[in-house]
N, C-alpha and C. Protein backbone atom coordinates (compact mmCIF):
# COMPACT_ATOMS: atom_id res chain seq x y z
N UNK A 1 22.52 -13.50 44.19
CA UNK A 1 23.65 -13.39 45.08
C UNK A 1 23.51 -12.19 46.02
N UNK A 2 23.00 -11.40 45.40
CA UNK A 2 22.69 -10.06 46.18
C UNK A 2 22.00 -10.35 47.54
N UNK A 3 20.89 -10.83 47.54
CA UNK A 3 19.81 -11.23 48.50
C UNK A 3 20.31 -12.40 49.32
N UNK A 4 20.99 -13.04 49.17
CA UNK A 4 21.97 -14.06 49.99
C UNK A 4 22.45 -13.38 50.92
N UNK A 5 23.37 -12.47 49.82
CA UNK A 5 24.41 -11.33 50.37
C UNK A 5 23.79 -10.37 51.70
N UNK A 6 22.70 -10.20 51.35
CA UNK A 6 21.83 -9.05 52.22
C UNK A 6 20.98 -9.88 53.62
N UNK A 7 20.50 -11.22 53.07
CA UNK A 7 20.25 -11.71 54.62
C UNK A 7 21.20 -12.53 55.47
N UNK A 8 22.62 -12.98 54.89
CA UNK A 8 22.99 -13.53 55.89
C UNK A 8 24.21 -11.98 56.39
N UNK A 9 24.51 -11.27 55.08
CA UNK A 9 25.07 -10.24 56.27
C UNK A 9 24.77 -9.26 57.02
N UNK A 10 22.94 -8.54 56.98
CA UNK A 10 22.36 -8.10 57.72
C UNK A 10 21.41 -9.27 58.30
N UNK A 11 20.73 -10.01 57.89
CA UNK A 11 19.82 -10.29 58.35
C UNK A 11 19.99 -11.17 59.72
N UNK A 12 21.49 -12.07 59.76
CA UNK A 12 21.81 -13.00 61.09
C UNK A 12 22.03 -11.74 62.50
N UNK A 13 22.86 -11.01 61.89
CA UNK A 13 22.79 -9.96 63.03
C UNK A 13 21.80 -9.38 63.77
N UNK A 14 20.67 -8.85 62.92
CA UNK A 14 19.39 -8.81 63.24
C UNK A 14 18.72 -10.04 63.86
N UNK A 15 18.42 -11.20 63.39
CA UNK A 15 17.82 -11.89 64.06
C UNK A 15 18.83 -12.10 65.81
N UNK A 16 20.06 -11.68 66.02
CA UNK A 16 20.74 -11.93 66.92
C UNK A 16 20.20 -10.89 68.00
N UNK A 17 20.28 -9.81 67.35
CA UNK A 17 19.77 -8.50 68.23
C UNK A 17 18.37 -8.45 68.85
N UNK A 18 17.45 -9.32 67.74
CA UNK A 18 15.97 -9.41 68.24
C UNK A 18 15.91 -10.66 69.39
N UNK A 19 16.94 -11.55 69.07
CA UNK A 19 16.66 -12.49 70.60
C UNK A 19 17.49 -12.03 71.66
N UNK A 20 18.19 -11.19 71.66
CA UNK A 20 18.94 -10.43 72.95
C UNK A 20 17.90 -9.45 73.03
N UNK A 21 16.82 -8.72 72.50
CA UNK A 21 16.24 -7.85 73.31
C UNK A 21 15.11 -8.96 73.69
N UNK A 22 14.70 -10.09 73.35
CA UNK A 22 13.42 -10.98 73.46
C UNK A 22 13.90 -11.46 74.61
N UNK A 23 15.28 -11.43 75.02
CA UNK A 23 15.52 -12.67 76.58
C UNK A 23 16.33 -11.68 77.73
N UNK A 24 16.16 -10.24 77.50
CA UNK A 24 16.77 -8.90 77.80
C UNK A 24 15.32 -9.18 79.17
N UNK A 25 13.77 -8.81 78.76
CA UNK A 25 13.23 -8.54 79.45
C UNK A 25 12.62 -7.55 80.00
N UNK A 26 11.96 -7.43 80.59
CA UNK A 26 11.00 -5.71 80.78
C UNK A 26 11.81 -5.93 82.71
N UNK A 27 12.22 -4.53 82.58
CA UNK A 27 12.71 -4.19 83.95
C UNK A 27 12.14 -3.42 84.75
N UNK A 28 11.63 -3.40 85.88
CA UNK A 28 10.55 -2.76 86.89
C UNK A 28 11.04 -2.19 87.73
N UNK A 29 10.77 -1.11 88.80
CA UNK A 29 11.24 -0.71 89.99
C UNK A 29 10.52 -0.65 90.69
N UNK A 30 10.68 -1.55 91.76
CA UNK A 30 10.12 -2.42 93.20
C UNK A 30 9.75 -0.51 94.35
N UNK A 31 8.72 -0.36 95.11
CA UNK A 31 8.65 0.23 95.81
C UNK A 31 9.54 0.66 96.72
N UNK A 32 10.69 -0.37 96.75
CA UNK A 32 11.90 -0.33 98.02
C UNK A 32 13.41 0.02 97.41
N UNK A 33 13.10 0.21 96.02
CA UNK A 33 14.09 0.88 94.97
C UNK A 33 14.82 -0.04 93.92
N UNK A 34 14.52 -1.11 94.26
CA UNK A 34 15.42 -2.57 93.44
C UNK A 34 14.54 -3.02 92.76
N UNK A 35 15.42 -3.25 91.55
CA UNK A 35 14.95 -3.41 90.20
C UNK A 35 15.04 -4.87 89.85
N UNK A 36 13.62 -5.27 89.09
CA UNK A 36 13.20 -6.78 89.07
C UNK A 36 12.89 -7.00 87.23
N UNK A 37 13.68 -7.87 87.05
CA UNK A 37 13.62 -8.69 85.37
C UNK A 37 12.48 -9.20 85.42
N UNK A 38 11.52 -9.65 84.42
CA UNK A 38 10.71 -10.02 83.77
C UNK A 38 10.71 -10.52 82.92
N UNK A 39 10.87 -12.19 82.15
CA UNK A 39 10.55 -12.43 80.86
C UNK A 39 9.38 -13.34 80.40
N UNK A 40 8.92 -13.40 79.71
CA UNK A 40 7.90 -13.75 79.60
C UNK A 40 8.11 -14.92 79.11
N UNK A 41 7.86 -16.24 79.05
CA UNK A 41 8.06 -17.63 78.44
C UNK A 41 7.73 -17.28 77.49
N UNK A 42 6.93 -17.02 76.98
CA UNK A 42 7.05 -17.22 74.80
C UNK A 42 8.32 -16.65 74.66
N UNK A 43 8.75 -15.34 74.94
CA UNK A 43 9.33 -14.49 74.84
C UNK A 43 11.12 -14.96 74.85
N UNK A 44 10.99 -15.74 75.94
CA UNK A 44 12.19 -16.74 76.30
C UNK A 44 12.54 -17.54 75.61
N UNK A 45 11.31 -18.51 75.50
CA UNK A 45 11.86 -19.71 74.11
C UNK A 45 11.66 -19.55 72.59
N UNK A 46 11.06 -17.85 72.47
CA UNK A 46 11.42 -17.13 71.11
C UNK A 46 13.21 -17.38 70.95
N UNK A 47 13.02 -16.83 71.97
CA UNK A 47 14.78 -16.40 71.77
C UNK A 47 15.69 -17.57 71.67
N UNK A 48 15.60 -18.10 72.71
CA UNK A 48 16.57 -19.65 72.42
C UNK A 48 16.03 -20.17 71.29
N UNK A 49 14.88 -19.92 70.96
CA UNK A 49 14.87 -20.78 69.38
C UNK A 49 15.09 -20.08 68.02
N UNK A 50 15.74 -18.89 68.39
CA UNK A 50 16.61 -17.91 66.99
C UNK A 50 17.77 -18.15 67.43
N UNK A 51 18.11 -18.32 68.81
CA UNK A 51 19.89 -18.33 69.08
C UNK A 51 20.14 -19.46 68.03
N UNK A 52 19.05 -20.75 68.55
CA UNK A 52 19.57 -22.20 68.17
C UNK A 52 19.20 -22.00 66.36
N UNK A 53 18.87 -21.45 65.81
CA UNK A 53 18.77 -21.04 64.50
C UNK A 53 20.06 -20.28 64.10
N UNK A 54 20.69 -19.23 64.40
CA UNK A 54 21.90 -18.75 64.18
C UNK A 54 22.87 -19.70 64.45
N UNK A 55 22.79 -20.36 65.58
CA UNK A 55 24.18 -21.62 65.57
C UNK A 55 23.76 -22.26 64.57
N UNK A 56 22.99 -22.70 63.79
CA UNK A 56 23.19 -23.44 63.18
C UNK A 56 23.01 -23.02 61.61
N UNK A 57 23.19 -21.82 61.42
CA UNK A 57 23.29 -21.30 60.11
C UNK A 57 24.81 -21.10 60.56
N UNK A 58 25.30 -20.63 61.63
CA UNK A 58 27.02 -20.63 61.75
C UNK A 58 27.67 -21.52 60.94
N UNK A 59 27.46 -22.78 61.76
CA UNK A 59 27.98 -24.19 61.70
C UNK A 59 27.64 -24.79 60.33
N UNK A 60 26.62 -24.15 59.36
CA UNK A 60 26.68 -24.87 58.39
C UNK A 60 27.63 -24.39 57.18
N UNK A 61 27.75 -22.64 57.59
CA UNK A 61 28.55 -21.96 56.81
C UNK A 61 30.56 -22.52 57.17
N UNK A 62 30.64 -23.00 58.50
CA UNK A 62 31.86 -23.59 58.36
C UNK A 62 32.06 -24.69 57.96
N UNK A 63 30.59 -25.58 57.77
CA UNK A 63 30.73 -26.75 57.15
C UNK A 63 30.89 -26.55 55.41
N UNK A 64 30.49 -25.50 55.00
CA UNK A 64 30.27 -25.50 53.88
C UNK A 64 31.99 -24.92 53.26
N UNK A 65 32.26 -24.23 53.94
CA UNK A 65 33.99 -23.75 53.43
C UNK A 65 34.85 -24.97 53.67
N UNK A 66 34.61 -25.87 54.74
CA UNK A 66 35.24 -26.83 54.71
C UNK A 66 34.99 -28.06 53.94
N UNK A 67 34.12 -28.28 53.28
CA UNK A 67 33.63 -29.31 52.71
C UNK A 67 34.87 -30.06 51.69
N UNK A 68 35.26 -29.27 51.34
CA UNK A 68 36.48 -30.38 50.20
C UNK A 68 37.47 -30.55 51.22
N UNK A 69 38.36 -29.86 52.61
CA UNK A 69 38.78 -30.28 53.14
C UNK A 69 38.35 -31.65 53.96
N UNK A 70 36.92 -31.56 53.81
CA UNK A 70 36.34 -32.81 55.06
C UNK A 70 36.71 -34.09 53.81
N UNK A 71 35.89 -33.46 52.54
CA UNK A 71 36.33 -34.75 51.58
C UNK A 71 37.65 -35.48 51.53
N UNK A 72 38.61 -34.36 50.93
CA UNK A 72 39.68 -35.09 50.75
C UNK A 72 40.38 -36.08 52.11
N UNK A 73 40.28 -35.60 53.11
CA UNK A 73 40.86 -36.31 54.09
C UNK A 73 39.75 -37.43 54.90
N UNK A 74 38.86 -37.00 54.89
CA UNK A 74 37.76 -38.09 55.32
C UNK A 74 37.10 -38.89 54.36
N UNK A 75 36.65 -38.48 53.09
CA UNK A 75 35.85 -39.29 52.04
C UNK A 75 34.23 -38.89 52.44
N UNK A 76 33.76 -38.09 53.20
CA UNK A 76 32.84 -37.73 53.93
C UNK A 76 32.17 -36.65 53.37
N UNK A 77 31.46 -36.66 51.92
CA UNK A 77 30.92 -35.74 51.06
C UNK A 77 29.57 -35.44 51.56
N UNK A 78 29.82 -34.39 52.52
CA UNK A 78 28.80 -33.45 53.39
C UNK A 78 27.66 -33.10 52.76
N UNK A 79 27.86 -32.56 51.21
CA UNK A 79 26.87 -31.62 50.99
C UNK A 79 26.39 -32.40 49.34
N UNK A 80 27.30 -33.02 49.09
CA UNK A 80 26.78 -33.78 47.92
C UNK A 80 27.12 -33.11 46.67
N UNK A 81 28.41 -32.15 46.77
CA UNK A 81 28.79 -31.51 45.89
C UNK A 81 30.71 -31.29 45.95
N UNK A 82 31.16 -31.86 47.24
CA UNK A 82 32.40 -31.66 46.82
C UNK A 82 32.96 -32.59 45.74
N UNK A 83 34.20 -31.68 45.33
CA UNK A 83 34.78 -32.56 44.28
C UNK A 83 36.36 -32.92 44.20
């Protein structure tokens, strides 16, 4: 429980922070004083593909608190454990 405990309540944040600095970008200053973004495609679809990993560790954690609500009113046993 501990280690559950420790990656989804440090570890989602972290992976959140590493794709905001992965789609952040390296910032340059142009000879004429204006400043130009840079990201690099791996770097880019690193990131959208941890965002789309955190939505969907979100969405499973509200699926999972809701699960006997989805049962009782739908009959729609999500996870194969409500009761």
């Amino acid at each position: 429980m501990f280690l559950a405990g420790l990656v989804f309540g440090a570890g989602l944040p972290i992976l959140y922070a590493v794709a905001v600095r992965l789609v952040s970008g390296i910032a340059t200053e142009t000879a004429d004083g204006t400043v130009k973004v840079e990201v690099h495609p791996l770097a880019r679809v690193a990131a959208y593909a941890i965002f789309v990993l955190l939505a969907l560790a979100i969405l499973t954690g509200i699926l999972w608190v809701a699960k006997d609500f989805l049962y009782a009113y739908t009959g729609f046993n999500l996870f194969g454990v409500a009761d």
